[in-house]
Protein backbone atom coordinates (compact mmCIF):
# COMPACT_ATOMS: atom_id res chain seq x y z
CA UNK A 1 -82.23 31.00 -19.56
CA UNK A 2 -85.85 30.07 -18.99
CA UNK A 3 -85.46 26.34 -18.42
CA UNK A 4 -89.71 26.03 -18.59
CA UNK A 5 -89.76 27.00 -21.53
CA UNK A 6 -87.26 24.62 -22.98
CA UNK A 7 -88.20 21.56 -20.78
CA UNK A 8 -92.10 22.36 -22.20
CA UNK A 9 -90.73 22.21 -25.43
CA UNK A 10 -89.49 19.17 -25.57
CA UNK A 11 -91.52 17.13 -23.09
CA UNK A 12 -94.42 18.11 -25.31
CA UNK A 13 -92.71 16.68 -28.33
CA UNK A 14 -91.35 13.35 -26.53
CA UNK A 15 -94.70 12.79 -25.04
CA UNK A 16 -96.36 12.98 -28.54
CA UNK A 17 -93.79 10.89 -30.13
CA UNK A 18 -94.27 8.17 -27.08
CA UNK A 19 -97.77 8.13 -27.99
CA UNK A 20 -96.27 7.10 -31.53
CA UNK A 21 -94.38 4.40 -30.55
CA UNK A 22 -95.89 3.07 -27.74
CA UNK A 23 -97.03 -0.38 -28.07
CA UNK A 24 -99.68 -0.63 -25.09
CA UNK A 25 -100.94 -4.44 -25.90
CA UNK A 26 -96.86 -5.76 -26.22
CA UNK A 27 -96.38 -3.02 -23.68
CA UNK A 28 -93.36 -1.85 -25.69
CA UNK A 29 -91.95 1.06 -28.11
CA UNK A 30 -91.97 0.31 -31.71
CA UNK A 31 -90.01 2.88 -33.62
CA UNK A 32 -91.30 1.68 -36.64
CA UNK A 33 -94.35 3.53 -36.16
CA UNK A 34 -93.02 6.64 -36.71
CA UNK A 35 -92.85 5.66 -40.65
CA UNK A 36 -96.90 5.74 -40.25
CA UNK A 37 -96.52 9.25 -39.65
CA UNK A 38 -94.52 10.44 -42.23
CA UNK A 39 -96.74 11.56 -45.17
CA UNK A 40 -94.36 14.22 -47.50
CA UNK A 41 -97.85 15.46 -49.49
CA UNK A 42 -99.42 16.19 -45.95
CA UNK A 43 -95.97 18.43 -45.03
CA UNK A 44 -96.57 20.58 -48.16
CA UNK A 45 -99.84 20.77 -47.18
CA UNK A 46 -99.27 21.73 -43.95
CA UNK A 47 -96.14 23.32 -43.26
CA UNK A 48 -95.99 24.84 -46.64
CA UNK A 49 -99.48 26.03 -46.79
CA UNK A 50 -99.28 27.75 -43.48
CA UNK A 51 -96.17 29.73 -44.53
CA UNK A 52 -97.53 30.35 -47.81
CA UNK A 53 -100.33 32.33 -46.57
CA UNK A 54 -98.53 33.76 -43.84
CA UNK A 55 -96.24 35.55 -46.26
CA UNK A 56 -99.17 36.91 -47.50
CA UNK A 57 -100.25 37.97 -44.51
CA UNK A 58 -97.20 39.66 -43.33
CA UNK A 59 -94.06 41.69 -44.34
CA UNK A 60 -90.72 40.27 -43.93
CA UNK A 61 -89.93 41.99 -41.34
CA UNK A 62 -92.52 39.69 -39.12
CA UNK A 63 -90.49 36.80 -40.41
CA UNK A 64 -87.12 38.06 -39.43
CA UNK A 65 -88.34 38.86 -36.07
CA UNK A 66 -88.97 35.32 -35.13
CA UNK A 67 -84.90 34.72 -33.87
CA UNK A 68 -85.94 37.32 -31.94
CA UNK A 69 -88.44 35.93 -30.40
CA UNK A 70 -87.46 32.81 -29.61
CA UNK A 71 -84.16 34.67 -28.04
CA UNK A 72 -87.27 36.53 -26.21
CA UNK A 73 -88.30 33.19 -24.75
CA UNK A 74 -85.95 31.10 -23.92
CA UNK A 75 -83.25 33.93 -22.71
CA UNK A 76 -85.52 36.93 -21.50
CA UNK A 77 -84.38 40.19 -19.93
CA UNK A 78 -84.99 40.10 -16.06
CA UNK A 79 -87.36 42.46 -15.55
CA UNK A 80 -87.71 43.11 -11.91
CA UNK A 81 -90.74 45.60 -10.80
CA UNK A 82 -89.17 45.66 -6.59
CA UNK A 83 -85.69 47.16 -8.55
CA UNK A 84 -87.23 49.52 -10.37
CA UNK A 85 -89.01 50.81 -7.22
CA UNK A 86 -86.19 51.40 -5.02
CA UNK A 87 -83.84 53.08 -8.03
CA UNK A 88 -87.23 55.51 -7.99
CA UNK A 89 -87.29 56.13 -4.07
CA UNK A 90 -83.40 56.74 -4.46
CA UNK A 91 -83.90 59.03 -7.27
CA UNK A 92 -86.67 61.17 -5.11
CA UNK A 93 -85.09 61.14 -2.27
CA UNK A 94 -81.85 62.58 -4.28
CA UNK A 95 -84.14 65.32 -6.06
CA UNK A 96 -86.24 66.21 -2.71
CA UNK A 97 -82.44 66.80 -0.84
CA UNK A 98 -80.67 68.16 -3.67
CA UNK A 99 -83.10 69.47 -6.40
CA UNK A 100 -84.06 67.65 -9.63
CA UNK A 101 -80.91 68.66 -11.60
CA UNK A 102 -78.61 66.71 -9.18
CA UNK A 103 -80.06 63.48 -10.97
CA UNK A 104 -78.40 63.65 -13.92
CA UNK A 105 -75.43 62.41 -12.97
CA UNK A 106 -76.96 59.84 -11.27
CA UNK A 107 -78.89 58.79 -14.43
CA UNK A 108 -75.66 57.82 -16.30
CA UNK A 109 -74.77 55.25 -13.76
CA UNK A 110 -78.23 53.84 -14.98
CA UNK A 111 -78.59 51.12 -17.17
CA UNK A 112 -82.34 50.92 -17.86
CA UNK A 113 -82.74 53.25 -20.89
CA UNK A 114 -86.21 54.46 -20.81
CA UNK A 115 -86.17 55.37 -17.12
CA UNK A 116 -82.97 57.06 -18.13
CA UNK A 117 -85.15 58.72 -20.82
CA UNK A 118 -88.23 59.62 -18.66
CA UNK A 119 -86.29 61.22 -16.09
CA UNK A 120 -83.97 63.44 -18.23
CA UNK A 121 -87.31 64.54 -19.49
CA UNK A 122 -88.21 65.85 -15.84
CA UNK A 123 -84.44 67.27 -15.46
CA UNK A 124 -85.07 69.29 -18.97
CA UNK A 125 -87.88 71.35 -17.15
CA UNK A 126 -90.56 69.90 -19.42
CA UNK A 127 -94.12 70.76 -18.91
CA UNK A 128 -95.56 67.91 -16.43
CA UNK A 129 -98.88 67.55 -18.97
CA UNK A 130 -96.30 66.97 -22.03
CA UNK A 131 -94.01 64.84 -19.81
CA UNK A 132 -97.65 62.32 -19.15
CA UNK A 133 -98.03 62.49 -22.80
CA UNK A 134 -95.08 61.46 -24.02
CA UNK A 135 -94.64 58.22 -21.85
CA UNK A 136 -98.11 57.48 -21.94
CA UNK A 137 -97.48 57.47 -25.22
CA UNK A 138 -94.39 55.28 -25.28
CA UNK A 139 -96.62 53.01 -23.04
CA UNK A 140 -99.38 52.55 -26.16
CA UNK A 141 -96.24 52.20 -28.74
CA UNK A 142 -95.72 49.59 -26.64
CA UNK A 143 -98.35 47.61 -26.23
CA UNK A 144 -99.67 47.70 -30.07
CA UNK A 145 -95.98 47.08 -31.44
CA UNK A 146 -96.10 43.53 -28.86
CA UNK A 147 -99.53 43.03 -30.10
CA UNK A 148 -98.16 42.78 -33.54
CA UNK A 149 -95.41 40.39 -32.57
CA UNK A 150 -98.10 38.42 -30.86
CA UNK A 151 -100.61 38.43 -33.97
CA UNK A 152 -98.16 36.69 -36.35
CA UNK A 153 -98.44 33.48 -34.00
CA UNK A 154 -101.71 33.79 -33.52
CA UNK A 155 -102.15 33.95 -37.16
CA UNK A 156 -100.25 30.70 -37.65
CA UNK A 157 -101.51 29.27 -34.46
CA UNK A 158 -105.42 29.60 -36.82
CA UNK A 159 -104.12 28.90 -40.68
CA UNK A 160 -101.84 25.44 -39.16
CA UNK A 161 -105.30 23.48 -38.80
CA UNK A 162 -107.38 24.93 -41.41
CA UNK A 163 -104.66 23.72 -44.15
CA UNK A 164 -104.76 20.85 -41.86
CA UNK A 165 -108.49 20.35 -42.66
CA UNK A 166 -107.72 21.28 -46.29
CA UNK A 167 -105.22 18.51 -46.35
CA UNK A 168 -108.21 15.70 -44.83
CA UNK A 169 -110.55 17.26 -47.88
CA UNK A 170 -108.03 16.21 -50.10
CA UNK A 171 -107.15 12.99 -48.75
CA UNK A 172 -110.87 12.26 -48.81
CA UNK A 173 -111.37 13.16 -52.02
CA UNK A 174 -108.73 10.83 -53.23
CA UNK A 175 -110.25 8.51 -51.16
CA UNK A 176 -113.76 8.21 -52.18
CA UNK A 177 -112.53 8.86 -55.85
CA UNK A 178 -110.37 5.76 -55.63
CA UNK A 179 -112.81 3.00 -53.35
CA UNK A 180 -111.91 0.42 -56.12
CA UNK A 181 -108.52 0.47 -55.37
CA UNK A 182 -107.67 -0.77 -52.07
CA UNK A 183 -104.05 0.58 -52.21
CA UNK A 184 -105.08 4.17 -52.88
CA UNK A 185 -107.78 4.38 -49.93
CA UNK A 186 -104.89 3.87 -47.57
CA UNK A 187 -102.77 6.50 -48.77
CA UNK A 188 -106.01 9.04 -49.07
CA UNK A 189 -106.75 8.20 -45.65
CA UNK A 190 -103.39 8.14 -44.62
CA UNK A 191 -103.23 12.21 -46.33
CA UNK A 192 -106.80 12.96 -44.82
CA UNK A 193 -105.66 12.16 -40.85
CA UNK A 194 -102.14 13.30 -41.12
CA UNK A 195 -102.38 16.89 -42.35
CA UNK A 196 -105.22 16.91 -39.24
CA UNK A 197 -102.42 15.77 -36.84
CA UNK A 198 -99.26 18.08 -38.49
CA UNK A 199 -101.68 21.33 -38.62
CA UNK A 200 -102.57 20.70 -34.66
CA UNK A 201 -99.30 20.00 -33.78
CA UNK A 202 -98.12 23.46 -35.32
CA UNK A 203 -100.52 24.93 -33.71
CA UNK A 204 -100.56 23.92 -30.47
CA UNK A 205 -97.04 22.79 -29.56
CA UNK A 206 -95.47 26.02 -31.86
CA UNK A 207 -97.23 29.14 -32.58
CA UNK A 208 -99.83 29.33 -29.14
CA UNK A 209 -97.02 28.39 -27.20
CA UNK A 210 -94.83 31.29 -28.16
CA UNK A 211 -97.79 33.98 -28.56
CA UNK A 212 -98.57 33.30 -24.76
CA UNK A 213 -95.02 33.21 -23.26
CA UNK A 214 -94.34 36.35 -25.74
CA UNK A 215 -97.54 37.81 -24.11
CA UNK A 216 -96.17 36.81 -20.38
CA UNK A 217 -92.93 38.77 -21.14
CA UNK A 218 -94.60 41.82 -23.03
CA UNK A 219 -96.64 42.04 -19.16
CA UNK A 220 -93.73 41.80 -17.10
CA UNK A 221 -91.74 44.64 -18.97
CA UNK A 222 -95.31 46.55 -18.89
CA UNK A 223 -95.78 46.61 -15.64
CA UNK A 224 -92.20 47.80 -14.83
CA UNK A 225 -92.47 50.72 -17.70
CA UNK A 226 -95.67 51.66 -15.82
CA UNK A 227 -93.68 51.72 -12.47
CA UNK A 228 -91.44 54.13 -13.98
CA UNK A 229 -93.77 56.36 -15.72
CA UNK A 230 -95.77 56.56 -12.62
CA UNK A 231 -92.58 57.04 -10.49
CA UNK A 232 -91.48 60.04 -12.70
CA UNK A 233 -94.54 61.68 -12.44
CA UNK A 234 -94.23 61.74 -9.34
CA UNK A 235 -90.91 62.84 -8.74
CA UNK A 236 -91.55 65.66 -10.90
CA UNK A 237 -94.59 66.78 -8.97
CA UNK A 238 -92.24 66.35 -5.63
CA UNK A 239 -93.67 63.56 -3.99
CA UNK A 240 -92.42 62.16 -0.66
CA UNK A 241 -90.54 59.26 -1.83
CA UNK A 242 -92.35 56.90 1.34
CA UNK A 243 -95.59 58.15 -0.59
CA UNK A 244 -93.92 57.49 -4.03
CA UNK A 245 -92.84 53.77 -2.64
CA UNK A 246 -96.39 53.17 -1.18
CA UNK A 247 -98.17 54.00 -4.58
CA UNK A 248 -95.81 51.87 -6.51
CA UNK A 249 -95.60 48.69 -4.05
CA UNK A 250 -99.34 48.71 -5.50
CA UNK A 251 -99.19 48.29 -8.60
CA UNK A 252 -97.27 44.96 -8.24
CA UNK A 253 -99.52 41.37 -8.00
CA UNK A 254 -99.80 39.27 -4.98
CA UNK A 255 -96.83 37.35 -5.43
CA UNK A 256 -94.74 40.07 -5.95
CA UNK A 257 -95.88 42.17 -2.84
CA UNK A 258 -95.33 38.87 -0.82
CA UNK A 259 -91.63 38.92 -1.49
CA UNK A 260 -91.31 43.11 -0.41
CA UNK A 261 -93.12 42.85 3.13
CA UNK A 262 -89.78 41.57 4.76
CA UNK A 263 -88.21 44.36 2.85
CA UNK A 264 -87.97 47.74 5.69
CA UNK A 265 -89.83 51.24 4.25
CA UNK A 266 -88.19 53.98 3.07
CA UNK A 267 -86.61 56.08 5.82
CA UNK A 268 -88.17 58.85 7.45
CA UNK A 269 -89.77 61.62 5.45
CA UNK A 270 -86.24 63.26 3.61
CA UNK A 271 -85.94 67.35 3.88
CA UNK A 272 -87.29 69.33 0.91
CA UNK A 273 -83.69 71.31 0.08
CA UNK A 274 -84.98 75.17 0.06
CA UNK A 275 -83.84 77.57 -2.57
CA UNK A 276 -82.78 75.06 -5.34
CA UNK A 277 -83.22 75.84 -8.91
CA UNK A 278 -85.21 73.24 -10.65
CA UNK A 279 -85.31 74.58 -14.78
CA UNK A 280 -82.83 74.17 -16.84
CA UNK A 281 -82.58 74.92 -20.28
CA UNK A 282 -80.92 73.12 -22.58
C-alpha cells in the first residue's frame, strides 16, 4: 500500500476544508461555513460538465480503467530494478556454464512474465536483430499505451477549470442581469466563485495528482523492462555476466546505485562451457 499517496489525499482535502471552517478573528472552526460552499447549479456545472465532455473525448474503455488506476496508485506492483539485475547475472552465468537451453527450466520458476517472455525468445534460437525488435517494440507499446492512461487525467486535469470559468460566466451573467435584485446578485456571485473553486479543486487535488503518480509508476516499471531487454541482449550475445552486471548497475539513478555499493560483484569471470548446442527448434 502506498501510504503517500493516501495520506496526500486526504491531508489535501482536510487542509482545504480547514480553510472552510476556520474562523481566524474568533480563532475557531465554524462548520456552518461549509453550507457557503455548497452551490448544486455550480456541481452540474462542474462535475457534470467535465464528464460530459470527457465522454466525448474518450471511449469507455478509458472510463473503466480508472479502478484500475487508482488500484495502480494506492497498491502498486514493487518493481525493483537491483532484483531484476541479479535474476539476469544468475541467468548468464547459468547459460555461459551450461548453454542457453539450460534456462528454460529455470524460467518457469520465474514469476516476472515478460523477462520470462524475452528470454524464451533467446532459448528459441531467434535471430538477435529480430529478438531487439521485438522488445524494443514491446518497450514503445509501452510507453504510448501509459501515455494514454495518463492523457485522460490530463484531459480532465484542463476541461475541470474551463467549465469552472464557464460556470463564473454564468454566474456573472445572472449577476449583472439581476443588479436590481439584491437577493439574486448573491446567488450569481455565489455560482460565479464556486464553479472557479470546484473546477480547481478537480483539477488539482484529482486528475494532476493521479496523472503524475501514474507517470512515477509507468517509470519505475520502464526502467526495469529496459533492464531486462538490455540484459537479454546481452545474454544472447554471451556476455560475461560481471560485464552484464556493470552495464546494468548503470542504468539505475543515484539513489538506487547508493543502496547496491554494499552489495559484493558478481564472482569471478564463470567458464564458457565448450561444445554446447545453443539452437533449438521448436
Amino acid at each position: 500500500m502506498d501510504f503517500m499517496s493516501i495520506i496526500g489525499l486526504i491531508l489535501s482535502f482536510a487542509l482545504v476544508v480547514f480553510g472552510m471552517v476556520f474562523d481566524q478573528d474568533a480563532m475557531q472552526v465554524v462548520w456552518g461555513n461549509l453550507g457557503a460552499f455548497i452551490d448544486y447549479p455550480s456541481m452540474a456545472i462542474t462535475f457534470g460538465g467535465t464528464i460530459a465532455v470527457m465522454m466525448m473525448s474518450f471511449p469507455l474503455s478509458s472510463f473503466k480503467k480508472v479502478g484500475k488506476h487508482l488500484k495502480i496508485i494506492f497498491f502498486p506492483n514493487k518493481y525493483n530494478p537491483l532484483h531484476f539485475i541479479d535474476q539476469i547475472v544468475e541467468f548468464a552465468k547459468e547459460a555461459r556454464m551450461k548453454g542457453l537451453l539450460s534456462l528454460e527450466d529455470k524460467l518457469n520458476e520465474t514469476d516476472d512474465l515478460f523477462l520470462r517472455n524475452s528470454l524464451m525468445l533467446v532459448v528459441d534460437s531467434v535471430e538477435p536483430e529480430k529478438v531487439k525488435n521485438l522488445l524494443e517494440s514491446e518497450l514503445e507499446y509501452l510507453d504510448e499505451r501509459h501515455a494514454q492512461d495518463r492523457a485522460f487525467y490530463d484531459k480532465g486535469a484542463a476541461y475541470a477549470p474551463a467549465f469552472g470559468m464557464i460556470g463564473t460566466l454564468i454566474g456573472l451573467v445572472l449577476m449583472l442581469g439581476s443588479l436590481e435584485d439584491v437577493s439574486a446578485v448573491g446567488s450569481g456571485m455565489a455560482v460565479a466563485l464556486i464553479t472557479t473553486f470546484y473546477g480547481s479543486m478537480l483539477a488539482n487535488i484529482i486528475f494532476l495528482p493521479i496523472s503524475n503518480k501514474l507517470k512515477v509508476r509507468h517509470e519505475e516499471e520502464y526502467l526495469c523492462k529496459m533492464i531486462i531487454v538490455e540484459g537479454v541482449q546481452a545474454i544472447q550475445a554471451g556476455e560475461n555476466p560481471k560485464f552484464i552486471k556493470e552495464k546494468l548497475t548503470k542504468f539505475l539513478p543515484a539513489s538506487i546505485m547508493k543502496k547496491s555499493k554494499g552489495e559484493s560483484d558478481v564472482e569471478d569471470d564463470v567458464p564458457l562451457q565448450k561444445n554446447v548446442k545453443v539452437k533449438r527448434g521448436r
